[in-house]
Protein backbone atom coordinates (compact mmCIF):
# COMPACT_ATOMS: atom_id res chain seq x y z
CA UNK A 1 -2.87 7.39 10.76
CA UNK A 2 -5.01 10.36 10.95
CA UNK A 3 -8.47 10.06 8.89
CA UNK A 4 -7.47 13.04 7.17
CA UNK A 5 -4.51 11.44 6.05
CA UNK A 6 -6.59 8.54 5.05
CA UNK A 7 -9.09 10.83 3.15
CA UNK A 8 -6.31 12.47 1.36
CA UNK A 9 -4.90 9.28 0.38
CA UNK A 10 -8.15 7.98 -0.83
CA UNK A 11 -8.53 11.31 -3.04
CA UNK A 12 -5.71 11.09 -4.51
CA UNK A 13 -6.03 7.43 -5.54
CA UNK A 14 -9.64 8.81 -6.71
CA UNK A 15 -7.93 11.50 -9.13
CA UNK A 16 -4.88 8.98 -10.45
CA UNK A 17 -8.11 6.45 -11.24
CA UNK A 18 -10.13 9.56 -13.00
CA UNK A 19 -6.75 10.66 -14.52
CA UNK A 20 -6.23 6.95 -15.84
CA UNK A 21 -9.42 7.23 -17.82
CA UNK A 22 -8.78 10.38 -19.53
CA UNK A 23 -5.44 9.04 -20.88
CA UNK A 24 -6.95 5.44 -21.58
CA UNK A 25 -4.37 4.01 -18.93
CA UNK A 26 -5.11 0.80 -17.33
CA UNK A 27 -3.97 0.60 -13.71
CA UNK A 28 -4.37 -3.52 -11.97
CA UNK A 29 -5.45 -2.14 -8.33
CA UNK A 30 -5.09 -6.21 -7.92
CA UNK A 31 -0.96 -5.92 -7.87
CA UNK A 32 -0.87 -3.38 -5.52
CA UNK A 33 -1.08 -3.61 -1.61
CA UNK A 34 -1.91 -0.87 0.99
CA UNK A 35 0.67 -0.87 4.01
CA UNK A 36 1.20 1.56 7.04
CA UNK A 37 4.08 1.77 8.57
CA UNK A 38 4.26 2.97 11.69
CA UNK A 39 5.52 1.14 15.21
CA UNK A 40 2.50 2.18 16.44
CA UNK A 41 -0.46 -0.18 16.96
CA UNK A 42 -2.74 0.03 14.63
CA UNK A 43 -5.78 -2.08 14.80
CA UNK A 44 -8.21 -0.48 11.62
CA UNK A 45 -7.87 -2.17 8.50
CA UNK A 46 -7.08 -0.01 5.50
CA UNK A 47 -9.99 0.53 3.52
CA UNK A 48 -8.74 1.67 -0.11
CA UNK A 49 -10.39 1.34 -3.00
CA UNK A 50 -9.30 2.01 -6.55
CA UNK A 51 -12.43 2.47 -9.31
CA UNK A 52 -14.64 -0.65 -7.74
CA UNK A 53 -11.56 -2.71 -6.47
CA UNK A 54 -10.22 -2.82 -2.89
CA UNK A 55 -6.71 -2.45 -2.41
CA UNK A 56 -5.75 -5.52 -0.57
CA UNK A 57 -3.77 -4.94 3.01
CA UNK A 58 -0.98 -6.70 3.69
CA UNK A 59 2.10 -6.25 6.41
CA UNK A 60 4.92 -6.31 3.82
CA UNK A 61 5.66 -5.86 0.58
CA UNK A 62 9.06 -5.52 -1.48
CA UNK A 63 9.99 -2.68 -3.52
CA UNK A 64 13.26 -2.65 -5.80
CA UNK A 65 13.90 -6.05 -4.38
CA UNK A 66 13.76 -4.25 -0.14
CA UNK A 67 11.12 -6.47 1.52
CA UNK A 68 9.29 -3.52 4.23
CA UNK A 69 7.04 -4.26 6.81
CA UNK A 70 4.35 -2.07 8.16
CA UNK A 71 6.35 -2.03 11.84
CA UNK A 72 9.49 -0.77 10.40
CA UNK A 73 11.35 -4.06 11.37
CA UNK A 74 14.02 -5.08 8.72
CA UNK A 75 13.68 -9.07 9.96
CA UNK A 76 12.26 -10.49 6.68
CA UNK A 77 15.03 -8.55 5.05
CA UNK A 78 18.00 -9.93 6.70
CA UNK A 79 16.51 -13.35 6.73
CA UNK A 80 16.23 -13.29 3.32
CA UNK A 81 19.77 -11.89 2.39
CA UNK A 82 21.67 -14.33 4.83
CA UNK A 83 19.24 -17.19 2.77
CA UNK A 84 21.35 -16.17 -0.09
C-alpha cells in the first residue's frame, strides 16, 4: 500500500468521524477492523485511527457472512462451509 493511499484512507475516516458529529451519529471504531489485502508481503502494521480510537488490525474478517483474508486466500472460507 502506497502512503498516499494510506493518507487518503486516513482522511477520509477523518471526514466520516467530523461528519458523524455534525449529524450526532455515533460510530463504535471498536467493531471495526483494518485489513489489506494484497498477496504481497506486507510487514507495516496499519495505523488507523478513528476520533481517539485505533482501528484494530486483523488478517480476516467476514462480511455478509464471506470470511476474507488480507492474502486473498479463500481457506477459512471453505473450511468453514464444508464444517457445515
Amino acid at each position: 500500500m502506497h502512503d498516499s493511499d494510506i493518507e487518503t484512507l486516513q482522511l477520509d475516516l477523518d471526514r466520516l468521524g467530523q461528519w458523524a458529529v455534525e449529524n450526532a451519529m455515533q460510530m463504535n471504531p471498536g467493531r471495526s477492523k483494518a485489513v489489506s489485502f494484497t498477496r504481497a508481503r506486507v510487514n507495516d502494521p496499519l495505523n488507523y485511527v478513528y476520533g481517539d480510537q485505533r482501528i484494530p488490525e486483523a488478517k480476516s474478517c467476514k462480511y455478509l457472512g464471506i470470511i476474507l483474508r488480507s492474502d486473498l486466500s479463500w481457506a477459512d472460507q471453505v473450511n468453514t462451509v464444508q464444517e457445515a
